[in-house]
C-alpha atoms as a PDB file:
ATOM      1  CA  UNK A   1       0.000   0.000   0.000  1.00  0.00           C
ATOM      2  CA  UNK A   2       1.518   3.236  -1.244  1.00  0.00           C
ATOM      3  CA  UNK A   3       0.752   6.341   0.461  1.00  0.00           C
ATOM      4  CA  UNK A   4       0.103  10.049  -1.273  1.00  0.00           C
ATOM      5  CA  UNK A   5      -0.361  12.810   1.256  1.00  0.00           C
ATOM      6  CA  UNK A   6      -2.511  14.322  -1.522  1.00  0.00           C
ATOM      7  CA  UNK A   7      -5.066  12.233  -0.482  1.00  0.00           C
ATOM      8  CA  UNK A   8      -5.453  12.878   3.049  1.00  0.00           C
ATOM      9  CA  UNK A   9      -6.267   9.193   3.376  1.00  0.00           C
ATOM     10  CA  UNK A  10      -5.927   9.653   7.448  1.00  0.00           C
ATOM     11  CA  UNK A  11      -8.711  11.928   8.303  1.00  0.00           C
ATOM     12  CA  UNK A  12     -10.506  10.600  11.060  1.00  0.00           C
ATOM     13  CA  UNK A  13      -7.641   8.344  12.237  1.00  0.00           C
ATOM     14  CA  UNK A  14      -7.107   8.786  16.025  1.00  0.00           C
ATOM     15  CA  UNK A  15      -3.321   7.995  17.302  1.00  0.00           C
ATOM     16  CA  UNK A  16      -1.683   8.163  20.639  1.00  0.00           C
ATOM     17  CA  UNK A  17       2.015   8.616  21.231  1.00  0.00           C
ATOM     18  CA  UNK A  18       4.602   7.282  23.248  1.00  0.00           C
ATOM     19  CA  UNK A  19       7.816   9.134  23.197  1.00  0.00           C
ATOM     20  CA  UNK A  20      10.537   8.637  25.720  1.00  0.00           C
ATOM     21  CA  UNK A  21      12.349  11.559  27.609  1.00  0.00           C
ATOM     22  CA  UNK A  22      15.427   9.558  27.714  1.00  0.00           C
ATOM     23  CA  UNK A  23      17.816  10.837  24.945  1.00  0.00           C
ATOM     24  CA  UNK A  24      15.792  13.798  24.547  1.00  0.00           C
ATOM     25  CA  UNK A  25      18.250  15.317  21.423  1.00  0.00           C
ATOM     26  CA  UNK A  26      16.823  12.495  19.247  1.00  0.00           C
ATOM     27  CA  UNK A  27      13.476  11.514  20.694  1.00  0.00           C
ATOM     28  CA  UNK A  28      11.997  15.277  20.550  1.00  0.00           C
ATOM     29  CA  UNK A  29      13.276  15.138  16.322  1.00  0.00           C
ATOM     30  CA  UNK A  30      11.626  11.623  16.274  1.00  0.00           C
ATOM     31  CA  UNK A  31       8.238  13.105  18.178  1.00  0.00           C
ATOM     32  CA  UNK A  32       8.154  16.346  15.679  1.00  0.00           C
ATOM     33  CA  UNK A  33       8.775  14.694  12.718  1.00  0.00           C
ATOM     34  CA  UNK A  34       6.057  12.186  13.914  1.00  0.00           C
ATOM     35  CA  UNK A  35       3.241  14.724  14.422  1.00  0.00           C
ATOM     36  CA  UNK A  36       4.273  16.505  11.265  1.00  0.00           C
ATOM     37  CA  UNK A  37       3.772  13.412   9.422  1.00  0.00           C
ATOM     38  CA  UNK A  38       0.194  12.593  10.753  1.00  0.00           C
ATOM     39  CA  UNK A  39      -0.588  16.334  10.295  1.00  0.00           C
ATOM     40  CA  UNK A  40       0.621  16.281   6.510  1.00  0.00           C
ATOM     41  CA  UNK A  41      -1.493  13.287   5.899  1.00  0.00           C
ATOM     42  CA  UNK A  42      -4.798  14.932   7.005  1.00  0.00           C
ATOM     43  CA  UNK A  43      -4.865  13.616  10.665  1.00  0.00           C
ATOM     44  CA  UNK A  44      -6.131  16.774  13.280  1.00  0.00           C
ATOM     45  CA  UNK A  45      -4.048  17.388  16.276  1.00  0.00           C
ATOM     46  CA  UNK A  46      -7.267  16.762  18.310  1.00  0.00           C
ATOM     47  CA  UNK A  47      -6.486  13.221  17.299  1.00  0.00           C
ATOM     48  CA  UNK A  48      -3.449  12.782  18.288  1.00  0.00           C
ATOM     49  CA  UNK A  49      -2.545  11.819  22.287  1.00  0.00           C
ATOM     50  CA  UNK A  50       1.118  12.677  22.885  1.00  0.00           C
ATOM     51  CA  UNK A  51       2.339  10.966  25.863  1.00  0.00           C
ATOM     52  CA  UNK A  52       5.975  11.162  27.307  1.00  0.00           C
ATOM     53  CA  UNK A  53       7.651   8.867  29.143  1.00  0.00           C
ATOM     54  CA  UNK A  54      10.708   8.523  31.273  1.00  0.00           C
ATOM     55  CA  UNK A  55      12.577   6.163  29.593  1.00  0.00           C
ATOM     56  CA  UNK A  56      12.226   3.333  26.519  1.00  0.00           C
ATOM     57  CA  UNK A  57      11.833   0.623  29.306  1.00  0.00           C
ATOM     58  CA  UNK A  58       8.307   2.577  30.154  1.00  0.00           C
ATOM     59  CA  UNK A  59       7.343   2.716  26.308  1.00  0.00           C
ATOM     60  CA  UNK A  60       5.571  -0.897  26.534  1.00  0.00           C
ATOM     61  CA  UNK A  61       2.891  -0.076  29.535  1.00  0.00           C
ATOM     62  CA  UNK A  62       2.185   3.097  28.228  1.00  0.00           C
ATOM     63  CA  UNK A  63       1.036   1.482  24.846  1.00  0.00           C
ATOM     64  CA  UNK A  64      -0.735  -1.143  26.482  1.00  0.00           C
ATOM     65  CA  UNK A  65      -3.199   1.205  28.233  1.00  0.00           C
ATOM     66  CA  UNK A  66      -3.303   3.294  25.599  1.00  0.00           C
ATOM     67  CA  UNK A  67      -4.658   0.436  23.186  1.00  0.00           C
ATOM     68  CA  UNK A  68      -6.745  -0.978  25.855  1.00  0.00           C
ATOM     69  CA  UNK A  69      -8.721   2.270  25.970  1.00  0.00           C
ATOM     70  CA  UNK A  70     -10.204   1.687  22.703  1.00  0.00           C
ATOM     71  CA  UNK A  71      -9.567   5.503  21.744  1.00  0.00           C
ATOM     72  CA  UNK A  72      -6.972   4.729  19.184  1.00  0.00           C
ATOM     73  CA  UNK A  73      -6.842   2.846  16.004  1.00  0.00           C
ATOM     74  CA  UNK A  74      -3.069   2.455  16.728  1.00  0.00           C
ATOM     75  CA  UNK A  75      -0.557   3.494  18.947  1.00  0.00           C
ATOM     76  CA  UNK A  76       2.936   4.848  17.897  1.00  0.00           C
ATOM     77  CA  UNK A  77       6.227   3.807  20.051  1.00  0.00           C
ATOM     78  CA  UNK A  78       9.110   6.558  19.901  1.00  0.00           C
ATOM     79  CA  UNK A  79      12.703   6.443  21.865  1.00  0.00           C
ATOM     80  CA  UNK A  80      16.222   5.489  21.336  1.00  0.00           C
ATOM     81  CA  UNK A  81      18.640   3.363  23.347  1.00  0.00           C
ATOM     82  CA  UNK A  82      21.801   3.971  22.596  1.00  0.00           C
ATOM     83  CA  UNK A  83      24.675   1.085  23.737  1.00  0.00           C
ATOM     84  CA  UNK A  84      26.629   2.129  26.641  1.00  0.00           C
ATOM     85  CA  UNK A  85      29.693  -0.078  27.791  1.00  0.00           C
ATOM     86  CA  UNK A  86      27.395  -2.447  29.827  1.00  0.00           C
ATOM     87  CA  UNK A  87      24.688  -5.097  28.831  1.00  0.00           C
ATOM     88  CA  UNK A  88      21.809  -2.863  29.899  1.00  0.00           C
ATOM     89  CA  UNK A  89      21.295  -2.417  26.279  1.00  0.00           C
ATOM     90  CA  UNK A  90      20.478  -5.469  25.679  1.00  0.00           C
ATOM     91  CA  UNK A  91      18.540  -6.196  28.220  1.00  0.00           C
ATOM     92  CA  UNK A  92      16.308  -2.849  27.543  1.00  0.00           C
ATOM     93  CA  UNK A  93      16.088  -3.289  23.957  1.00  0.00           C
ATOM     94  CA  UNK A  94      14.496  -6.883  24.375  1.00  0.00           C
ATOM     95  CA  UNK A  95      12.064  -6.049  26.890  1.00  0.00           C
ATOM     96  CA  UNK A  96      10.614  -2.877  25.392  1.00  0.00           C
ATOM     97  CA  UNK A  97      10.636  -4.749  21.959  1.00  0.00           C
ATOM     98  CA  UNK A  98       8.927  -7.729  23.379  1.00  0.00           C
ATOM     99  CA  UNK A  99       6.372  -5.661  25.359  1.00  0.00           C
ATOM    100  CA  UNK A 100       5.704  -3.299  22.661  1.00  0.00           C
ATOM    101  CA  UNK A 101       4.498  -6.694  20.694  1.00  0.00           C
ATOM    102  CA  UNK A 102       2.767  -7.919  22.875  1.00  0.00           C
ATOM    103  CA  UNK A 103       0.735  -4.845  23.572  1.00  0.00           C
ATOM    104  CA  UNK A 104      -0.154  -4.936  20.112  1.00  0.00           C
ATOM    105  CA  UNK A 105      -1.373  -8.537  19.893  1.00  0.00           C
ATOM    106  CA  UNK A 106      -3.102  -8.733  23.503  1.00  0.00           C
ATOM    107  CA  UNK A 107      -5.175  -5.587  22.548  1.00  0.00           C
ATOM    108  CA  UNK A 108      -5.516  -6.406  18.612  1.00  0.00           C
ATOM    109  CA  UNK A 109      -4.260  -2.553  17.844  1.00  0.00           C
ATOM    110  CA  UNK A 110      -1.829  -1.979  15.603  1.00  0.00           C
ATOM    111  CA  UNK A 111       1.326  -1.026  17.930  1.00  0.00           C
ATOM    112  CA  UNK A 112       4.245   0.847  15.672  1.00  0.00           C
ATOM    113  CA  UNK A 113       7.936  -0.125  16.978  1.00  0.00           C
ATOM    114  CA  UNK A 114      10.056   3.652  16.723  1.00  0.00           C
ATOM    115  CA  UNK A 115      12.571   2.826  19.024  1.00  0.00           C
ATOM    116  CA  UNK A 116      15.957   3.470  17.598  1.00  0.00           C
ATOM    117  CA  UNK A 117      18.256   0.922  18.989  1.00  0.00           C
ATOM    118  CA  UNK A 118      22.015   2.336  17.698  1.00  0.00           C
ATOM    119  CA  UNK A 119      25.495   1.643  18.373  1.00  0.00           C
ATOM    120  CA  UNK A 120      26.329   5.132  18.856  1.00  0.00           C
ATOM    121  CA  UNK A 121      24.639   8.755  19.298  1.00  0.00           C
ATOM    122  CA  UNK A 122      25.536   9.517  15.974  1.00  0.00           C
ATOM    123  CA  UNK A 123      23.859   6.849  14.712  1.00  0.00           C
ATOM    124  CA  UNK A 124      20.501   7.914  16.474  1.00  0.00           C
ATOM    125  CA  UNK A 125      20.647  11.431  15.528  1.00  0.00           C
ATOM    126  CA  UNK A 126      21.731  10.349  11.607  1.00  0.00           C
ATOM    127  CA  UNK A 127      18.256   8.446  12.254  1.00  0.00           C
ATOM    128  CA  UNK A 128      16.281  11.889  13.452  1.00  0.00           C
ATOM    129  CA  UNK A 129      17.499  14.030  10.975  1.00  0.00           C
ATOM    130  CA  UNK A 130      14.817  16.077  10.671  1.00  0.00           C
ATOM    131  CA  UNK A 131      15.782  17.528   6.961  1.00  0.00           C
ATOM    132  CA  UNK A 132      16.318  13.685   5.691  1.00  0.00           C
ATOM    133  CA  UNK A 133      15.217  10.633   6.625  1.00  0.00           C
ATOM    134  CA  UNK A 134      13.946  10.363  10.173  1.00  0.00           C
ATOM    135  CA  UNK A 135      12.457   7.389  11.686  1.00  0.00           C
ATOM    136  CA  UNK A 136       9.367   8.895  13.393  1.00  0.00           C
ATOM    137  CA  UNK A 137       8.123  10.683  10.306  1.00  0.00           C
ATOM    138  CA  UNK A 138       8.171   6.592   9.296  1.00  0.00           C
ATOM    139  CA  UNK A 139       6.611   5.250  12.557  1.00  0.00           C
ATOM    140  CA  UNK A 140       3.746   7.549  11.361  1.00  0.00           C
ATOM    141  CA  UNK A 141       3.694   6.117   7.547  1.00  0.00           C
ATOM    142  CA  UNK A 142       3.557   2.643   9.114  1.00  0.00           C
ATOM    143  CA  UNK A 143       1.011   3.823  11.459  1.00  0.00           C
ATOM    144  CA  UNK A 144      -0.958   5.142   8.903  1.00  0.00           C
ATOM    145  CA  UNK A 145      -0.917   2.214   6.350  1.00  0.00           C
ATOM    146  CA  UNK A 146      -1.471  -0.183   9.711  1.00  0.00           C
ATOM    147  CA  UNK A 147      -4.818   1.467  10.779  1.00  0.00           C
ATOM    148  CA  UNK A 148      -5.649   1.070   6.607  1.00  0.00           C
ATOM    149  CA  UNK A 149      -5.126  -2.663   6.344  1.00  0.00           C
ATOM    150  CA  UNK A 150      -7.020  -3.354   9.973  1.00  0.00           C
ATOM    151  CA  UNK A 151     -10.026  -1.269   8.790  1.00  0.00           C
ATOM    152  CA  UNK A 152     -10.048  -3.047   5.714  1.00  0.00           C
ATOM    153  CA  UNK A 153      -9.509  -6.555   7.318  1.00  0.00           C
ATOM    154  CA  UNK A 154     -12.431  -5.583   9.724  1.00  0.00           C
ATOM    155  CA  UNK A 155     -14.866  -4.799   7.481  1.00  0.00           C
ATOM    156  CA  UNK A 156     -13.872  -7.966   5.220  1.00  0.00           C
ATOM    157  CA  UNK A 157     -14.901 -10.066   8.045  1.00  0.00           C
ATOM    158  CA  UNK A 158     -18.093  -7.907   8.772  1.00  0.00           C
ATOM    159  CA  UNK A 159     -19.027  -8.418   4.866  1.00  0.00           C
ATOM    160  CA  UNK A 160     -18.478 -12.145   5.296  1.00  0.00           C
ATOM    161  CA  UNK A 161     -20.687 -12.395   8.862  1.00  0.00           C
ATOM    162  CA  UNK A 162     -23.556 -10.706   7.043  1.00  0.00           C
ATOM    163  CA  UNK A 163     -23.595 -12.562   3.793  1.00  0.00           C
ATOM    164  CA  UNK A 164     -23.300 -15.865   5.946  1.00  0.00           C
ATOM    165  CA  UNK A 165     -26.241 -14.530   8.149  1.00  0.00           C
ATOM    166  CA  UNK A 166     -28.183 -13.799   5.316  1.00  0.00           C
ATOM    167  CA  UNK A 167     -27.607 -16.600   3.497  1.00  0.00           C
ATOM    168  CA  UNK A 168     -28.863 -18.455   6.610  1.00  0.00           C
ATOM    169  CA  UNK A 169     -31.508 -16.288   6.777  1.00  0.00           C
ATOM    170  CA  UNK A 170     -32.727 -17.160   2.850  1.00  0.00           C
ATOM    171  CA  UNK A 171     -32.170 -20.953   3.500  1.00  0.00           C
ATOM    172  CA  UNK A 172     -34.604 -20.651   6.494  1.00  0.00           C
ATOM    173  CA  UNK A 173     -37.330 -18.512   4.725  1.00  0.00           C
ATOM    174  CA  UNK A 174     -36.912 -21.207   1.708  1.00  0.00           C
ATOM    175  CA  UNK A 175     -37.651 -23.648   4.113  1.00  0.00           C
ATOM    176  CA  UNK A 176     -40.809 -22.136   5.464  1.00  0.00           C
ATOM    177  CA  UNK A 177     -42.372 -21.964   2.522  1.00  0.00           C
ATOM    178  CA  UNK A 178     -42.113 -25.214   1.240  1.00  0.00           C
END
């Protein structure tokens, strides 16, 4: 699914943000170029939660509730650890990865991973440029084209409950008059 931001194909979207304080240099160019994206492809700031966060490690509750609230059609995850000289990277990276998943699944909203995980900080902020490519104007994209295909797959499956319960409903009123 390709998107155009000529067609404003987000309007009426609703999103909520996560965006850790941790790193702040990068995570505040991730958060703006997040918002700007939603806002360039139609989607009101009244729709948009913004949320921050102490760290990444906090990202995956903060999702969670935020899905289980039923206000947003998806929920956007922005942060970036950074490895230090210990294994705490490792061990934070996992955990808010795994969490952020399973947010997503146990709440069946689409959940968009925009943690930077980088070696160094000039790796993160090479990721946040704000005049190139930065990864929260792409959390947004994916975010986007997510709440798309769910809608879509959701009113698939609403097409194919009716036409079964109508077709149910014919074979019973065939039956009746027989």
């Amino acid at each position: 699914m390709i998107l155009s931001k000529s067609s404003r194909r987000a309007v009426g979207f609703r999103f909520g943000i996560v965006a850790a304080k941790f790193n702040t240099q990068v995570t505040s160019r991730l958060l703006h170029a997040c918002v700007e994206t939603l806002t360039a492809y139609g989607v009101p700031q009244e729709n948009v939660m913004v949320v921050r966060v102490p760290g990444a490690f906090e990202i995956p509750l903060v999702a969670r509730a935020m899905a289980k609230t039923g206000r947003f059609d998806a929920v956007i995850c922005l942060g970036a650890v950074i490895r230090g000289d210990t294994p705490h990277f490792e061990y934070i990276c996992a955990e808010v990865s795994r969490g952020v998943g399973q947010a997503a699944v146990d709440n069946d909203v689409p959940i968009i991973f925009g943690v930077l995980t980088t070696e160094t900080v000039a790796q993160a902020v090479e990721r946040a440029d704000t005049k190139k490519f930065n990864r929260g104007g792409e959390a947004a994209k994916s975010a986007i084209e997510m709440v798309a295909v769910m809608r879509k797959i959701r009113g698939n499956v609403e097409k194919l409950e009716n036409r079964k319960s109508s077709s149910r409903n014919q074979r019973a009123v065939g039956r009746t008059k027989r």
